[in-house]
Protein backbone atom coordinates (compact mmCIF):
# COMPACT_ATOMS: atom_id res chain seq x y z
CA UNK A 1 143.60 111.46 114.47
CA UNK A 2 145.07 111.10 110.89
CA UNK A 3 142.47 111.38 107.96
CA UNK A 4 139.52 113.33 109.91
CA UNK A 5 138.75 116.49 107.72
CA UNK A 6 136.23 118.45 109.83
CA UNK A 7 134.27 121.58 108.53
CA UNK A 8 132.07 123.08 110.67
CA UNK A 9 129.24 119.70 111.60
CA UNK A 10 130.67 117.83 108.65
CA UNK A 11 133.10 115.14 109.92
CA UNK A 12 134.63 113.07 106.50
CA UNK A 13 137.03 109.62 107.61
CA UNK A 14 137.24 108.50 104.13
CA UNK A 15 139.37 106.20 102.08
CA UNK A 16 140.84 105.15 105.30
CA UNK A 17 140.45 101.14 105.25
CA UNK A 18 138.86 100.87 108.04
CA UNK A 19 136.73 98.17 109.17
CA UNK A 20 134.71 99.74 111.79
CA UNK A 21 133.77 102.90 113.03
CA UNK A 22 137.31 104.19 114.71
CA UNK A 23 135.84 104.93 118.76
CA UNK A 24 138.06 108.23 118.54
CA UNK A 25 136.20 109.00 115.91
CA UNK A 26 132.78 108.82 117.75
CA UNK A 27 133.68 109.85 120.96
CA UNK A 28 135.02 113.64 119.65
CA UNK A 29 132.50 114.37 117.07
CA UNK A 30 129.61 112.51 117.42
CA UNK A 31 127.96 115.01 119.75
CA UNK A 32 127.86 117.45 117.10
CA UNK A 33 128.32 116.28 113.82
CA UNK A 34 125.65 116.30 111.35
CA UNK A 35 126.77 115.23 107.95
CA UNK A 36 128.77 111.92 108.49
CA UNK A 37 131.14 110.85 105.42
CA UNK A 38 132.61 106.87 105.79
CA UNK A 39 132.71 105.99 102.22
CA UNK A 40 135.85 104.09 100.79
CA UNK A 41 135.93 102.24 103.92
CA UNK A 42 136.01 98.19 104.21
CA UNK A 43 133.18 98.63 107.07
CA UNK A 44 131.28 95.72 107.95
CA UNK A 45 129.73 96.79 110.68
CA UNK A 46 128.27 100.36 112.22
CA UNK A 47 128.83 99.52 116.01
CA UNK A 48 129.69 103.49 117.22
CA UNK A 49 127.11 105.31 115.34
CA UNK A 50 124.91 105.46 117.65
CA UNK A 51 126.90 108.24 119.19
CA UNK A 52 126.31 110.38 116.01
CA UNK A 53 122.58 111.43 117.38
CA UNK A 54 122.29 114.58 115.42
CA UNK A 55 123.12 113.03 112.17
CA UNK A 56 121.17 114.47 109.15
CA UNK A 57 123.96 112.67 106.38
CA UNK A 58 125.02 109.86 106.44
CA UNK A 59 127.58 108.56 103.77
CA UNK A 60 128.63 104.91 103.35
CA UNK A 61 129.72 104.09 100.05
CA UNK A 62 131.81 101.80 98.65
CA UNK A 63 131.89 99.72 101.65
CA UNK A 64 131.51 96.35 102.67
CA UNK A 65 127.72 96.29 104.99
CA UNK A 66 126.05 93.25 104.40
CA UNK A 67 122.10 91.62 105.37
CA UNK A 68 123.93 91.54 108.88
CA UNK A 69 123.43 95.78 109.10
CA UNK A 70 122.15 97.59 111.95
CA UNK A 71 121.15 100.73 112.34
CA UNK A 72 120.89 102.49 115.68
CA UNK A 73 117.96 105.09 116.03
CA UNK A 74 118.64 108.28 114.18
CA UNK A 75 115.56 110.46 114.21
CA UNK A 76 117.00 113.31 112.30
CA UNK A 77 118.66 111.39 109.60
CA UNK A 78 117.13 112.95 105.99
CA UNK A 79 119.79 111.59 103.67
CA UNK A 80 121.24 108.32 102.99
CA UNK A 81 123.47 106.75 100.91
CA UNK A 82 124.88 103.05 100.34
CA UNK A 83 126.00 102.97 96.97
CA UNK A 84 127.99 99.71 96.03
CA UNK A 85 127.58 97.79 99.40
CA UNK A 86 126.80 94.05 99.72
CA UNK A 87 123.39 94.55 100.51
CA UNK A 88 120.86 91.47 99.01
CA UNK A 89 117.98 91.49 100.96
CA UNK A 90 115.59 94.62 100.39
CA UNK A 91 112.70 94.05 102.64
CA UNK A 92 114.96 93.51 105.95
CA UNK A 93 116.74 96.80 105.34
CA UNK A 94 113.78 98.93 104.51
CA UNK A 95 112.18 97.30 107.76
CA UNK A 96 115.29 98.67 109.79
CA UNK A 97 115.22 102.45 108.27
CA UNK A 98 111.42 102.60 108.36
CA UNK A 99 112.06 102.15 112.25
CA UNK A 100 115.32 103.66 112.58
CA UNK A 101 115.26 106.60 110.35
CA UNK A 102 111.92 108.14 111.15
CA UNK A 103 113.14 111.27 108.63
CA UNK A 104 114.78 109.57 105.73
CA UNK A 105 113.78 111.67 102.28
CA UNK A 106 116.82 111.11 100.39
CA UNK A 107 117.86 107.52 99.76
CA UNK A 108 120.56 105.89 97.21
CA UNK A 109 120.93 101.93 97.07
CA UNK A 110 122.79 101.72 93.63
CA UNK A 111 125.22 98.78 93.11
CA UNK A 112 123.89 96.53 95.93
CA UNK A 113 122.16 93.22 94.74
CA UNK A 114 119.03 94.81 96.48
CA UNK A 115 118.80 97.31 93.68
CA UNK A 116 117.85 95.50 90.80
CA UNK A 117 119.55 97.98 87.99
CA UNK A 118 120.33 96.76 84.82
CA UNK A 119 123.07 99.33 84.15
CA UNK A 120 125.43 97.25 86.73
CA UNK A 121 123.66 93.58 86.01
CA UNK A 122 122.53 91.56 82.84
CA UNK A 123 120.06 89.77 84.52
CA UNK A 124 118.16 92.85 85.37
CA UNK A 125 115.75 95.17 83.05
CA UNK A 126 113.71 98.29 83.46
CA UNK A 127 110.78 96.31 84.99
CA UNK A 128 112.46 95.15 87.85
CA UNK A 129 113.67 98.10 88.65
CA UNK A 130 110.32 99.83 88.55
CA UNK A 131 109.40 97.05 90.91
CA UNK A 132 112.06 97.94 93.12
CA UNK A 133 110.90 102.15 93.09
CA UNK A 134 107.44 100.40 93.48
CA UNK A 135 108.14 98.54 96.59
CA UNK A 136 110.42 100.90 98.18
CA UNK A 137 108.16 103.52 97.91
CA UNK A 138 105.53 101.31 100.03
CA UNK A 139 107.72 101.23 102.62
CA UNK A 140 108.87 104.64 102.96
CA UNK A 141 106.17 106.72 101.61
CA UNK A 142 107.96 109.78 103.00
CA UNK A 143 110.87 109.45 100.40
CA UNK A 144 111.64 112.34 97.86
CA UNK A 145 114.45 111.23 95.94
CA UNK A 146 115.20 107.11 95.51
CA UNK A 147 118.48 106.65 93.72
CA UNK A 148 119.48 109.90 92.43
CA UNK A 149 116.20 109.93 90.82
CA UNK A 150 112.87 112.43 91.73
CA UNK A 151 109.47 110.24 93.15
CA UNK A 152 107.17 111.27 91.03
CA UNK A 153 103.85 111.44 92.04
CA UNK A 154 102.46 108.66 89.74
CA UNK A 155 105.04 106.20 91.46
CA UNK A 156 103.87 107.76 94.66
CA UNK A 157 100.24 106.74 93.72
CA UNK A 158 101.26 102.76 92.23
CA UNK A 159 103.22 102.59 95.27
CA UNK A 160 99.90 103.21 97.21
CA UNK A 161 98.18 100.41 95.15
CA UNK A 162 100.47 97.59 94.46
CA UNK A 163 103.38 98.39 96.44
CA UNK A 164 103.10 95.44 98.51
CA UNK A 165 102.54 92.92 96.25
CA UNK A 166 105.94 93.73 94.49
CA UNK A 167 108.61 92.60 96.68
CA UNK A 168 109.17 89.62 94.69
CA UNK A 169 112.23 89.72 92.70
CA UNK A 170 112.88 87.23 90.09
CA UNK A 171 114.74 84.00 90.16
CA UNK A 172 118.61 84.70 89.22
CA UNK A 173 119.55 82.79 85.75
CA UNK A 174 122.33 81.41 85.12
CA UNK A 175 123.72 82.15 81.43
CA UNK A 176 125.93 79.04 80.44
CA UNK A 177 128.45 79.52 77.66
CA UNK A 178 126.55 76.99 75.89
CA UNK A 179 123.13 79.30 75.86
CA UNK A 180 123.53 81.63 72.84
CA UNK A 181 122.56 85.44 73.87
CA UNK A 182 119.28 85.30 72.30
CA UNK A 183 118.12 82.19 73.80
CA UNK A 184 119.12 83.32 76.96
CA UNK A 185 116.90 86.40 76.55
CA UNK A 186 113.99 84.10 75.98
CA UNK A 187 114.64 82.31 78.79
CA UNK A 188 114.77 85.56 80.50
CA UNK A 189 111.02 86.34 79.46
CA UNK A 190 109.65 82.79 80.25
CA UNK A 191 111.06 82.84 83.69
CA UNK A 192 108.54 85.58 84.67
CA UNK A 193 106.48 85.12 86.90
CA UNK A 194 103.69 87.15 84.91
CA UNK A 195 104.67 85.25 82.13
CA UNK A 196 104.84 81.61 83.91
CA UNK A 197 101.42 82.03 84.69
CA UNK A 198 100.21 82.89 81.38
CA UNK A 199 101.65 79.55 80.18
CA UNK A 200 100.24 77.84 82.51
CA UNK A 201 97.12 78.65 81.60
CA UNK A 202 97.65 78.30 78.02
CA UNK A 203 98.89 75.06 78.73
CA UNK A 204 95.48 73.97 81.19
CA UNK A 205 93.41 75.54 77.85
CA UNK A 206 94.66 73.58 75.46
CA UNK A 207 94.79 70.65 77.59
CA UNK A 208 90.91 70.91 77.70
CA UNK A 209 90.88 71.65 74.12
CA UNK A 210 92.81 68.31 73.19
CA UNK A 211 89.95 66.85 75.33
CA UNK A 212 87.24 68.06 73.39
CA UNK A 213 88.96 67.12 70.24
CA UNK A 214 89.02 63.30 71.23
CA UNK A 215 85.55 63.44 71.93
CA UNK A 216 84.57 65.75 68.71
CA UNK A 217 86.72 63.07 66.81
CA UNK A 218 84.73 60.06 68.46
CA UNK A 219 81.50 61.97 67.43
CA UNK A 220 82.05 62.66 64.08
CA UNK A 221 82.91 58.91 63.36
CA UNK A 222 80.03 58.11 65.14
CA UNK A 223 78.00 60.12 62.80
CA UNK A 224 80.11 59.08 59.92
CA UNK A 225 79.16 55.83 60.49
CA UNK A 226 75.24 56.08 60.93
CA UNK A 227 75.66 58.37 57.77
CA UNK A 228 76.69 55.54 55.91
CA UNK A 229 74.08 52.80 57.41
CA UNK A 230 71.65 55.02 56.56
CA UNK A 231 72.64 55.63 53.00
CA UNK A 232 72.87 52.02 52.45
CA UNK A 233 69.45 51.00 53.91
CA UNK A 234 67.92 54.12 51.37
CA UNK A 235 69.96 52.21 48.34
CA UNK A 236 68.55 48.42 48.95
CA UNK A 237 65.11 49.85 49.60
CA UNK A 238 65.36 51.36 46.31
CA UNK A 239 66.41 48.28 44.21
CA UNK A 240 63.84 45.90 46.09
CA UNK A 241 61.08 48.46 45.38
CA UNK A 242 62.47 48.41 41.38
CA UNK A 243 62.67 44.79 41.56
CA UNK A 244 58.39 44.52 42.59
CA UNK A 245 59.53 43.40 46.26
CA UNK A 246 57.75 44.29 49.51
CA UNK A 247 60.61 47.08 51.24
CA UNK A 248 59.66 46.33 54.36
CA UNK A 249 60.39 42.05 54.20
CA UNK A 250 64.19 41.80 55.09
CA UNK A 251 66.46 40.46 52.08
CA UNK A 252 70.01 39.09 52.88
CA UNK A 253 71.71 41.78 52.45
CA UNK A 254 70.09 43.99 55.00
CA UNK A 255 70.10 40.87 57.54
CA UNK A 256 73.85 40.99 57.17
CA UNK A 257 73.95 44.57 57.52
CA UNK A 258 71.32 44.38 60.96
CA UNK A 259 73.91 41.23 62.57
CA UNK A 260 76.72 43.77 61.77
């Protein structure tokens, strides 16, 4: 069969536009192979690799596997890699290898929407990718290497303690030619969850605090008010004790003042 290299148990079919897993191909080497090279492939689909049961490598980039993946059971699998796939949804494929792939220490999901890097998207920073590590690492606690990149034993530990509460990605913005960069970046930051919330708040605090300003504002012209009624009863008490009246026998002036 054209394009098989073969090298002891490494079997390599690569750059060979193919769009599933050639039966040939299984049915000669997949008793024995254990390092498995597809990459450069237009593969949709891994129907046939369940024939590959001794499989410790298994290489699939640059291909075309989707959400619609499924692995067969490969309980000696330690490495794999699907760099640049079409893969969006995380928690369905981690679900599938944490059954599937018993093993699995070495795992790469670079250039799939699932891997939130901000080297191949704008949209993405360094927190969501520490998310990503983060919730990985929850559900494959047995993984050594994520990405190319050592688990260190301080993600090990967060993983531990908030892995499962970081599966959320955030909401995809759209940046509009109309939407300068820097605005965009804002909008970026207030589209955080974490960051929602705090507004939220803020907003609900000085909601309250407008509150208590209409009624601190109602008090003081309360008081304002009595201030002054007061100060004038102390002034014609004054003049009708200078002029030799009795202060305590109403005059006209302080009967207006009482019907107001």
């Amino acid at each position: 069969m054209a394009g098989i290299v073969v090298s002891g148990t490494q079997v390599s079919y690569i750059g060979q536009d193919c769009r599933e897993i050639p039966e040939q191909l299984s049915r000669d080497y997949g008793h024995f192979a254990k390092r498995l090279d597809l990459s450069f492939n237009l593969l949709r689909s891994l129907e046939g690799l369940s024939a590959f049961r001794s499989l410790e490598e298994l290489i699939l980039d640059n291909n075309l596997l989707g959400d619609d993946l499924v692995l067969p059971r490969l309980p000696h699998l330690h490495t794999l890699t699907l760099n640049k796939n079409q893969i969006t949804d995380l928690e369905h494929l981690l679900d599938q290898l944490a059954k599937a792939t018993p093993a699995l220490e070495y795992l790469s999901l670079l250039g799939n929407v699932a891997c939130p890097n901000e080297l191949v998207s704008l949209e993405k920073d360094e927190e969501d990718y520490k998310r990503y590590r983060c919730f990985v690492l929850h559900k494959l606690p047995n993984l050594k290497f994520l990405d190319a990149q050592k688990v260190t034993r301080q993600e090990r530990e967060e993983a531990l303690v908030r892995g499962a509460f970081m599966k959320v990605v955030k909401p995809k913005l759209e940046r509009t030619s109309e939407t300068p960069l820097g605005e965009w970046q804002k909008l970026k930051v207030l589209k955080r969850p974490a960051v929602v919330g705090i507004l939220a708040k803020w907003r609900e605090v000085c909601r309250s605090k407008e509150a208590f300003k209409v009624q601190e504002y109602g008090l003081q012209k309360r008081l304002q008010v009595t201030d002054i009624l007061e100060r004038t009863m102390d002034t014609v008490l004054v003049d009708r004790t200078a002029a030799g009246k009795s202060p305590h026998s109403p005059s006209s002036a302080e009967g207006c003042l009482m019907l107001k």
